[in-house]
PDB file of N, CA and C in Angstrom:
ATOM      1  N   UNK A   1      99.012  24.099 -23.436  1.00  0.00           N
ATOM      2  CA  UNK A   1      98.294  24.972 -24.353  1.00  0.00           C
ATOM      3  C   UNK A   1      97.641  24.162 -25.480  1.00  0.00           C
ATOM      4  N   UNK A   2      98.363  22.830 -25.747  1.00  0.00           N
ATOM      5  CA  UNK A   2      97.274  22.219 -27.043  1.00  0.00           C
ATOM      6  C   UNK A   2      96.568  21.733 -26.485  1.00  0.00           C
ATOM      7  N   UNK A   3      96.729  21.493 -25.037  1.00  0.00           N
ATOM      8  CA  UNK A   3      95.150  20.249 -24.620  1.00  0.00           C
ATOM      9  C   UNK A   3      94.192  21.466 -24.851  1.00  0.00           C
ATOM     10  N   UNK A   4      94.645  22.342 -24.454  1.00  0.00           N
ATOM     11  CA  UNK A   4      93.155  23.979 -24.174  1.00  0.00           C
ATOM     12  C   UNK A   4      92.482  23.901 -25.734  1.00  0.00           C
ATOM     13  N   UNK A   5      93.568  24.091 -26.655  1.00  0.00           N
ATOM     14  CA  UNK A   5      93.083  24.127 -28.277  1.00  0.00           C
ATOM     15  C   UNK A   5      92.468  23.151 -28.668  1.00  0.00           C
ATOM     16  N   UNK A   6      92.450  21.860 -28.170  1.00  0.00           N
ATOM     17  CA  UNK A   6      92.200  20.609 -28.981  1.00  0.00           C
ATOM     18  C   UNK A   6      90.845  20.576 -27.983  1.00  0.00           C
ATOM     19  N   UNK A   7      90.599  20.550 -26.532  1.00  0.00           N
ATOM     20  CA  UNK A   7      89.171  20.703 -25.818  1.00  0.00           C
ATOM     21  C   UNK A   7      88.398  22.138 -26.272  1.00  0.00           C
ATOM     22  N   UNK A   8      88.805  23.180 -26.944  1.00  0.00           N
ATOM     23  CA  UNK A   8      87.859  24.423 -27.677  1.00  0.00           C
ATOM     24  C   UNK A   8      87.461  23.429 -28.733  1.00  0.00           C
ATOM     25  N   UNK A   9      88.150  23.408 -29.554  1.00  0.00           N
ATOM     26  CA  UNK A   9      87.754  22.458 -31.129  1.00  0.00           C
ATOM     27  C   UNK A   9      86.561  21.553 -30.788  1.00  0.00           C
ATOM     28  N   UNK A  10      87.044  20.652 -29.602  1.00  0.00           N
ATOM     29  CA  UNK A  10      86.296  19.502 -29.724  1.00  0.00           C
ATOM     30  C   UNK A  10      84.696  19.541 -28.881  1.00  0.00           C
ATOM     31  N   UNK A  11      85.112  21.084 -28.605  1.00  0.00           N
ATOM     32  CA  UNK A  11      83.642  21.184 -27.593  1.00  0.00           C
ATOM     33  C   UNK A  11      83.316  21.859 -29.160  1.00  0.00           C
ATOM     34  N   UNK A  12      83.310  22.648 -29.596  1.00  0.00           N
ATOM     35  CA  UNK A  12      82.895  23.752 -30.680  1.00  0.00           C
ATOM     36  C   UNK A  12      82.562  22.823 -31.936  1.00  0.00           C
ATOM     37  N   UNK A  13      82.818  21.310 -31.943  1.00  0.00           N
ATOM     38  CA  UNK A  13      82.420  20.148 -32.453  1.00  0.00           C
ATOM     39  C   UNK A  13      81.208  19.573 -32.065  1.00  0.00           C
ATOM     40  N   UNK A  14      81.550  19.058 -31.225  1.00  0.00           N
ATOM     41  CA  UNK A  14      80.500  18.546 -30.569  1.00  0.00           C
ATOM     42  C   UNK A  14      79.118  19.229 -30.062  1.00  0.00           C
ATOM     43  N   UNK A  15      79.214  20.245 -29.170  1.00  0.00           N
ATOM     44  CA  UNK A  15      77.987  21.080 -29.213  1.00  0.00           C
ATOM     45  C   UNK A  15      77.194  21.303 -30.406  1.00  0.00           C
ATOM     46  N   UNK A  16      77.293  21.753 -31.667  1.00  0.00           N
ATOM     47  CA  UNK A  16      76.223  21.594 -32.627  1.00  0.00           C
ATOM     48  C   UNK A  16      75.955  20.324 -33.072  1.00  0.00           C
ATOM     49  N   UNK A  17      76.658  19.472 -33.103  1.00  0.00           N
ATOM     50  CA  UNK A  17      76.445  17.748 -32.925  1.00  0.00           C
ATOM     51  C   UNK A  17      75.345  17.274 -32.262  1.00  0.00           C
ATOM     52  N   UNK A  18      75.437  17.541 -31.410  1.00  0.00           N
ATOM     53  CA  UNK A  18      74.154  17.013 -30.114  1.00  0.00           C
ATOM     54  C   UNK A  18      73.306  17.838 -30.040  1.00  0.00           C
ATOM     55  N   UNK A  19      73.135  19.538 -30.899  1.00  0.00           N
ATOM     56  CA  UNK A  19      72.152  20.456 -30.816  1.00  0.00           C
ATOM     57  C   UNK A  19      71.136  19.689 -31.930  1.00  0.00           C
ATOM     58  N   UNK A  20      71.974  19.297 -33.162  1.00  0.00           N
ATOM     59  CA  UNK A  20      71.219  18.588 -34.048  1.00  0.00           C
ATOM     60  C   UNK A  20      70.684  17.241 -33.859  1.00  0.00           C
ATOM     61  N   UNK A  21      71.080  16.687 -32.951  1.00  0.00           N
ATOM     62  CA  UNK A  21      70.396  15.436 -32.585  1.00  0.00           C
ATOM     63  C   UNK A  21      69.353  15.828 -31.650  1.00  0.00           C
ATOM     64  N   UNK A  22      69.281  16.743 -30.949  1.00  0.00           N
ATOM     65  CA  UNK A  22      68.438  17.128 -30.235  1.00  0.00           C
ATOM     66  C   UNK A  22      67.322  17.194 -31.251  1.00  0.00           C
ATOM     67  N   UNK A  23      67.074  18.215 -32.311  1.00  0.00           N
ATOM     68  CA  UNK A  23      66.349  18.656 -33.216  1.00  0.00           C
ATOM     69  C   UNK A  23      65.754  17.803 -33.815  1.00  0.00           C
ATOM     70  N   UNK A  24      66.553  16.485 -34.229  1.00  0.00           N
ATOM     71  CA  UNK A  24      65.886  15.305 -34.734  1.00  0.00           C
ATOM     72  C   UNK A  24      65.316  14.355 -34.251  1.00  0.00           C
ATOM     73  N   UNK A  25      65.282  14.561 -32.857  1.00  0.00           N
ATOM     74  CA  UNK A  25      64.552  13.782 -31.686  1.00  0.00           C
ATOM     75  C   UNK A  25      63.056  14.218 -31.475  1.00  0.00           C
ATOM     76  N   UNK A  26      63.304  15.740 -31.897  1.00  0.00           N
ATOM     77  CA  UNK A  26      62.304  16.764 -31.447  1.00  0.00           C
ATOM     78  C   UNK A  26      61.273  16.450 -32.236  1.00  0.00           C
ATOM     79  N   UNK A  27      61.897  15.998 -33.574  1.00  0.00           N
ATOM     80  CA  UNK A  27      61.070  16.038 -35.219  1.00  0.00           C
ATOM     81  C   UNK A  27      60.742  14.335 -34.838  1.00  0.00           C
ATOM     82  N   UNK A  28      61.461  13.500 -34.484  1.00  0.00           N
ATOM     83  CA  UNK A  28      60.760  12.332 -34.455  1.00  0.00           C
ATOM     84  C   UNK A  28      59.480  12.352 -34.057  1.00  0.00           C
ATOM     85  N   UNK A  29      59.542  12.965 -32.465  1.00  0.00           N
ATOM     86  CA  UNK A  29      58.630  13.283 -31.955  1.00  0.00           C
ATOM     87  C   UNK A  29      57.075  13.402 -32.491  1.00  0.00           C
ATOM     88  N   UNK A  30      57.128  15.016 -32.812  1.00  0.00           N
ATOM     89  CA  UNK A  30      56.024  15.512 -33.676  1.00  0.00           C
ATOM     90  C   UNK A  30      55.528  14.938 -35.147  1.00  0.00           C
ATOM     91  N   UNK A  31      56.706  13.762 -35.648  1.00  0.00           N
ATOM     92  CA  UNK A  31      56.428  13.080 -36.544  1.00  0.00           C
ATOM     93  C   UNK A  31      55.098  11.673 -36.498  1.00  0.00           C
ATOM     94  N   UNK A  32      56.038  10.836 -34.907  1.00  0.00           N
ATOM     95  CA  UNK A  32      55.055   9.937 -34.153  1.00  0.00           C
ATOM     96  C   UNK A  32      53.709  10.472 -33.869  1.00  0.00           C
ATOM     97  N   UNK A  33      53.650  11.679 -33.479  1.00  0.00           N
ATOM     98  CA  UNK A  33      52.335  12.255 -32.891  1.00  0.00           C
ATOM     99  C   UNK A  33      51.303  12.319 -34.020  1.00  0.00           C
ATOM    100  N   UNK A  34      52.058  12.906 -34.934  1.00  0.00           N
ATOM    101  CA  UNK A  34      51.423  12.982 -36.557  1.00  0.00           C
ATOM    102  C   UNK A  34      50.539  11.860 -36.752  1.00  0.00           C
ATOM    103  N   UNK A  35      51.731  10.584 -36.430  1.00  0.00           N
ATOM    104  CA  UNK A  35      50.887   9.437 -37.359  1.00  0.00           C
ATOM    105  C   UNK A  35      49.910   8.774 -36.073  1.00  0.00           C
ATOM    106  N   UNK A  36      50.265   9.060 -35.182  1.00  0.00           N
ATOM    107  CA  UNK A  36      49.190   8.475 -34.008  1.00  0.00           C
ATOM    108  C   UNK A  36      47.734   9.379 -34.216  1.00  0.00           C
ATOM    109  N   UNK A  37      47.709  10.740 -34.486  1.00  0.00           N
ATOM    110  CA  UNK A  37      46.500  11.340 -35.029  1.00  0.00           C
ATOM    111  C   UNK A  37      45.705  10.884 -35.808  1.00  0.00           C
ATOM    112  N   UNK A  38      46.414  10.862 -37.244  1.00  0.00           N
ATOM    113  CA  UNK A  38      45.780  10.155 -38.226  1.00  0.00           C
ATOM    114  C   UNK A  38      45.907   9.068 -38.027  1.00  0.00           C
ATOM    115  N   UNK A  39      46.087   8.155 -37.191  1.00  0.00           N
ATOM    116  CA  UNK A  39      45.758   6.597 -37.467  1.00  0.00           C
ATOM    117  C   UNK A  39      44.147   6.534 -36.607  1.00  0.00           C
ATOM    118  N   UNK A  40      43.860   7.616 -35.493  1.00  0.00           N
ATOM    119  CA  UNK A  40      42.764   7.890 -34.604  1.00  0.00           C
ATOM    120  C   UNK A  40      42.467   8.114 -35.579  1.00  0.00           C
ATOM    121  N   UNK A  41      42.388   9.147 -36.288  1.00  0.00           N
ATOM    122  CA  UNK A  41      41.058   9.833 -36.913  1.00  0.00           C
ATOM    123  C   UNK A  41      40.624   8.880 -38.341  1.00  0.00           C
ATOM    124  N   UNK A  42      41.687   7.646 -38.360  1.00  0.00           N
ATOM    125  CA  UNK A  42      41.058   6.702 -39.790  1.00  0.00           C
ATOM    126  C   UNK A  42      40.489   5.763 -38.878  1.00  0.00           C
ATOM    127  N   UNK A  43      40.498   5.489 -37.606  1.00  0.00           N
ATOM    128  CA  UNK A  43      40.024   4.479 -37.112  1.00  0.00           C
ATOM    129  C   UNK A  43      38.473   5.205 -36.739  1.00  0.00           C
ATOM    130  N   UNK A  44      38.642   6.757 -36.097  1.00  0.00           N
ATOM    131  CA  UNK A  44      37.032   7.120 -35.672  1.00  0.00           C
ATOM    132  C   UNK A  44      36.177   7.280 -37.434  1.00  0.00           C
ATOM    133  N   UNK A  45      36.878   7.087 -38.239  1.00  0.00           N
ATOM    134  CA  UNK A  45      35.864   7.364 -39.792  1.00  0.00           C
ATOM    135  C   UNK A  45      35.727   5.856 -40.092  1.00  0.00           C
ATOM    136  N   UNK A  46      36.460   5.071 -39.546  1.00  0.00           N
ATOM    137  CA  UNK A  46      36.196   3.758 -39.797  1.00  0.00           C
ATOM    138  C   UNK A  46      35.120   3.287 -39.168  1.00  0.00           C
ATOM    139  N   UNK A  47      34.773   3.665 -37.891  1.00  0.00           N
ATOM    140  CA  UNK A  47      33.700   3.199 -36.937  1.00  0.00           C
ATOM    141  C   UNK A  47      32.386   3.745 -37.419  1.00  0.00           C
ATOM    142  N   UNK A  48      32.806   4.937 -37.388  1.00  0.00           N
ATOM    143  CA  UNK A  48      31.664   5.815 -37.999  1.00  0.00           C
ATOM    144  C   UNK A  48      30.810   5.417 -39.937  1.00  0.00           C
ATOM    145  N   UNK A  49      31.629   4.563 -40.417  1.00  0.00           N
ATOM    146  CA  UNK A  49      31.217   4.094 -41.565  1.00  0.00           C
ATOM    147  C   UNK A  49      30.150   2.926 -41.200  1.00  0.00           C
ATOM    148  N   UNK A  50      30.772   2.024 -40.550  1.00  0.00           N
ATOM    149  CA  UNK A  50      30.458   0.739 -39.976  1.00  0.00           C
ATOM    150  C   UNK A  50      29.195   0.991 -39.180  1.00  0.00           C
ATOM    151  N   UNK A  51      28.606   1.978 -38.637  1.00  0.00           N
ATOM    152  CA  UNK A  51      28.340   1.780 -37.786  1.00  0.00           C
ATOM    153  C   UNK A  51      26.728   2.317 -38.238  1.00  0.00           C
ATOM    154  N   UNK A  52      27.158   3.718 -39.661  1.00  0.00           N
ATOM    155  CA  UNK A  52      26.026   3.886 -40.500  1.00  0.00           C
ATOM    156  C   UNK A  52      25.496   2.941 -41.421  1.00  0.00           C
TER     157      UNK A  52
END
């Protein structure tokens, strides 16, 4: 009966553990994408300066 109590705990631990790492993977994500946008769109205003 304590292994049952101590594997509830430790799942009921762990599951929002790894829900939140999930989440911050998610946010890395859309963070990288962020700066890969704007690094395009300073490089197409860069060309576009240069080029007038």
């Amino acid at each position: 009966m304590k292994n049952v109590i101590f594997v509830a705990a430790l799942v009921a631990f762990i599951a929002p553990s790894l829900a939140g790492c999930g989440n911050t993977i998610r946010g890395l994500g859309k963070d990288t994408a962020n700066t890969v946008d704007a690094t395009q769109a300073a490089a197409g205003t860069t060309a576009n300066a240069v080029a007038n």
